[in-house]
C-alpha atoms as a PDB file:
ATOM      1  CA  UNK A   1      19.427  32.043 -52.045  1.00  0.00           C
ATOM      2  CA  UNK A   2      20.632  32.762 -55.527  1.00  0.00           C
ATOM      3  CA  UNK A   3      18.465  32.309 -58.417  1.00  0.00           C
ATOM      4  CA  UNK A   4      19.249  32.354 -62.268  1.00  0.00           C
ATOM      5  CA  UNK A   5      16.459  33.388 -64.772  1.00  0.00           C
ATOM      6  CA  UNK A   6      16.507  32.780 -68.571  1.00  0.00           C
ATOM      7  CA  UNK A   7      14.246  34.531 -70.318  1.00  0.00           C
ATOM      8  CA  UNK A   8      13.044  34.785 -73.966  1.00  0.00           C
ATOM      9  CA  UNK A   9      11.564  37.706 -75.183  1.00  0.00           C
ATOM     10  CA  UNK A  10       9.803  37.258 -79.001  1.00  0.00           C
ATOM     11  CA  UNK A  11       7.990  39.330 -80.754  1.00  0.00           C
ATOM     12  CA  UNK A  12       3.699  38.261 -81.088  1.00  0.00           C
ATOM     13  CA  UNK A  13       3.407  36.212 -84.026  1.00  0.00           C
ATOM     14  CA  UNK A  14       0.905  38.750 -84.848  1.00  0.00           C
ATOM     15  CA  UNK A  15       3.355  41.306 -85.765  1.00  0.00           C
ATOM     16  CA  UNK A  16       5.583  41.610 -88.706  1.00  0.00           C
ATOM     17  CA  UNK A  17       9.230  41.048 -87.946  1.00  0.00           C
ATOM     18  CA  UNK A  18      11.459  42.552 -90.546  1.00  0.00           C
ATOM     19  CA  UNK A  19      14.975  41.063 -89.016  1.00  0.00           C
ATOM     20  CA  UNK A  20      12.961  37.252 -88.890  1.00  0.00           C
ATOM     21  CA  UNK A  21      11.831  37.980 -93.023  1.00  0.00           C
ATOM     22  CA  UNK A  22      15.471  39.091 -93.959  1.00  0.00           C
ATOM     23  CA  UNK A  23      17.111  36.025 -92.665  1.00  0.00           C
ATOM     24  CA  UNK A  24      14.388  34.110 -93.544  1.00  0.00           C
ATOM     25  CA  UNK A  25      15.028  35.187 -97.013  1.00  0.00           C
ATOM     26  CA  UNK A  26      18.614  34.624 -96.712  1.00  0.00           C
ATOM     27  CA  UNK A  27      18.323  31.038 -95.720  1.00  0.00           C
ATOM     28  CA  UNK A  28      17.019  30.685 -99.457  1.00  0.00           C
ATOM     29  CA  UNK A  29      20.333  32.681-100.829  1.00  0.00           C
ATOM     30  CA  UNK A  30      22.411  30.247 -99.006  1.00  0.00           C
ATOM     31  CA  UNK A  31      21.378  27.080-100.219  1.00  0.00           C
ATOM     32  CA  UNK A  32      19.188  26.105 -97.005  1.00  0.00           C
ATOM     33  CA  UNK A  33      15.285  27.420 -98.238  1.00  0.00           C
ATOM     34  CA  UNK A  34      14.091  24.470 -96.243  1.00  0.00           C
ATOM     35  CA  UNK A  35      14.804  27.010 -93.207  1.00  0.00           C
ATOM     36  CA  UNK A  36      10.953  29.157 -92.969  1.00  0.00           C
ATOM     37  CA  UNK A  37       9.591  31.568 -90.544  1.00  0.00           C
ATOM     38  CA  UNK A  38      12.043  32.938 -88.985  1.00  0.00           C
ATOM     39  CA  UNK A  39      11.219  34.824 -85.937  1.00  0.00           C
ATOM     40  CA  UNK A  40      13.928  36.927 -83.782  1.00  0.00           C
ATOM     41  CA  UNK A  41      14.308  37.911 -80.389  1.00  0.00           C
ATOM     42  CA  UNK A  42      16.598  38.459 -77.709  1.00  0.00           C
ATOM     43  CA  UNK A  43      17.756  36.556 -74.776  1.00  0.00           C
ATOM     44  CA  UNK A  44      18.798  37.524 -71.112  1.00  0.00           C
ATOM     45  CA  UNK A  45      20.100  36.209 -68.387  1.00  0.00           C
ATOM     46  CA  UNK A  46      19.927  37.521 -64.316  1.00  0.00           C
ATOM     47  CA  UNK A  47      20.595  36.518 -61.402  1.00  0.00           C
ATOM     48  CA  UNK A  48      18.017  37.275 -58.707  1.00  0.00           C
ATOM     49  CA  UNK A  49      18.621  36.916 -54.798  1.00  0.00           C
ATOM     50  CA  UNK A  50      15.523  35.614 -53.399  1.00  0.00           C
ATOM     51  CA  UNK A  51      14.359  33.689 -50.015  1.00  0.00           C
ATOM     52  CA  UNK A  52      12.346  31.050 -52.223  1.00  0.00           C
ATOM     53  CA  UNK A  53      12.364  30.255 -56.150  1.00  0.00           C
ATOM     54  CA  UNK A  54       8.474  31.267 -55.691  1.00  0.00           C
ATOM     55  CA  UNK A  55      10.008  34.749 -54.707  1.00  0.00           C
ATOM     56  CA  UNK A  56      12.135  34.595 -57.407  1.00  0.00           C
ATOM     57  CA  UNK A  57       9.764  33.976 -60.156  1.00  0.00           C
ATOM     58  CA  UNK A  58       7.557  36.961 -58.754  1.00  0.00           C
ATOM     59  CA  UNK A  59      10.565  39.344 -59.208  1.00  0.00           C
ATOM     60  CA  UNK A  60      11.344  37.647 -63.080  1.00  0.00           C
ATOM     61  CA  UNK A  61       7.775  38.167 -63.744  1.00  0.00           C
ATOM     62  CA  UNK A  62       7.414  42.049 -62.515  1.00  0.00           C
ATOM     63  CA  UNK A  63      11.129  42.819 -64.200  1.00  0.00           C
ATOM     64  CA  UNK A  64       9.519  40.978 -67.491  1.00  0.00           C
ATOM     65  CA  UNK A  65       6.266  43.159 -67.554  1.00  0.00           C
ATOM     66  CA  UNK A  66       8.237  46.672 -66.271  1.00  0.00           C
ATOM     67  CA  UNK A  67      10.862  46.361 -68.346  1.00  0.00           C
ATOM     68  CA  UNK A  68      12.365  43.587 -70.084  1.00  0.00           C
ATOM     69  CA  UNK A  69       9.865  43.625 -72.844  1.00  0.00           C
ATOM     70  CA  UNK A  70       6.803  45.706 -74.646  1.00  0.00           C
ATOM     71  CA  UNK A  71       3.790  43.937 -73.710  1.00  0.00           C
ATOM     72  CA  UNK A  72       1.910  45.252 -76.822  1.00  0.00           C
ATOM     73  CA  UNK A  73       4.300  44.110 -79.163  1.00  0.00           C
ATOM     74  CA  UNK A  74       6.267  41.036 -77.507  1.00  0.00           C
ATOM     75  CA  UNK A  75       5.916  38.115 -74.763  1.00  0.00           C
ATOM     76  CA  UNK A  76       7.733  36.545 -73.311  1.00  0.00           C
ATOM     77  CA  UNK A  77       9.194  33.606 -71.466  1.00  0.00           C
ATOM     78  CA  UNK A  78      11.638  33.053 -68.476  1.00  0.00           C
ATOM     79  CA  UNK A  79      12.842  29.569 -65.988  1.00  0.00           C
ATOM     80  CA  UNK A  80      14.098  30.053 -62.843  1.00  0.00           C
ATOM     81  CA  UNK A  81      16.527  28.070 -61.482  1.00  0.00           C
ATOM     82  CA  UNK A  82      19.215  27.593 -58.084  1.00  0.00           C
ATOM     83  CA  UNK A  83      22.516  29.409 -59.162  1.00  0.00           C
END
């Protein structure tokens, strides 16, 4: 079966995150400083061929912690769904 995976990688809320505080600060320049806290961090899409979605998640989750995002600095967030 064919899976599709969405996943959300964000920095920890712990950490400073320069891109989030410039268009945070922006908002304000553009007439919208009701906009706050900002956070930004990338999206990705794949498409996994698995015998179960249970399968499936386990190969999101291990392509996640290898290499989709730094574990010290980010987490991260994924669904799994039929394609």
């Amino acid at each position: 079966m064919k899976f599709k995976a969405e996943i959300d990688v964000m920095p920890l809320d712990a950490l400073l995150d320069p891109q989030g505080k410039a268009v945070t600060n922006s908002m304000k320049n553009i007439g919208l400083p009701e906009i706050d806290g900002v956070r930004i961090g990338r999206h990705v899409r794949l498409f996994v061929e698995a015998a179960t979605k249970e399968v499936a998640e386990q190969k999101v989750e291990e392509a996640c912690k290898k290499l989709l995002s730094n574990q010290i600095m980010e987490s991260y967030a994924f669904s799994v769904t039929e394609a």
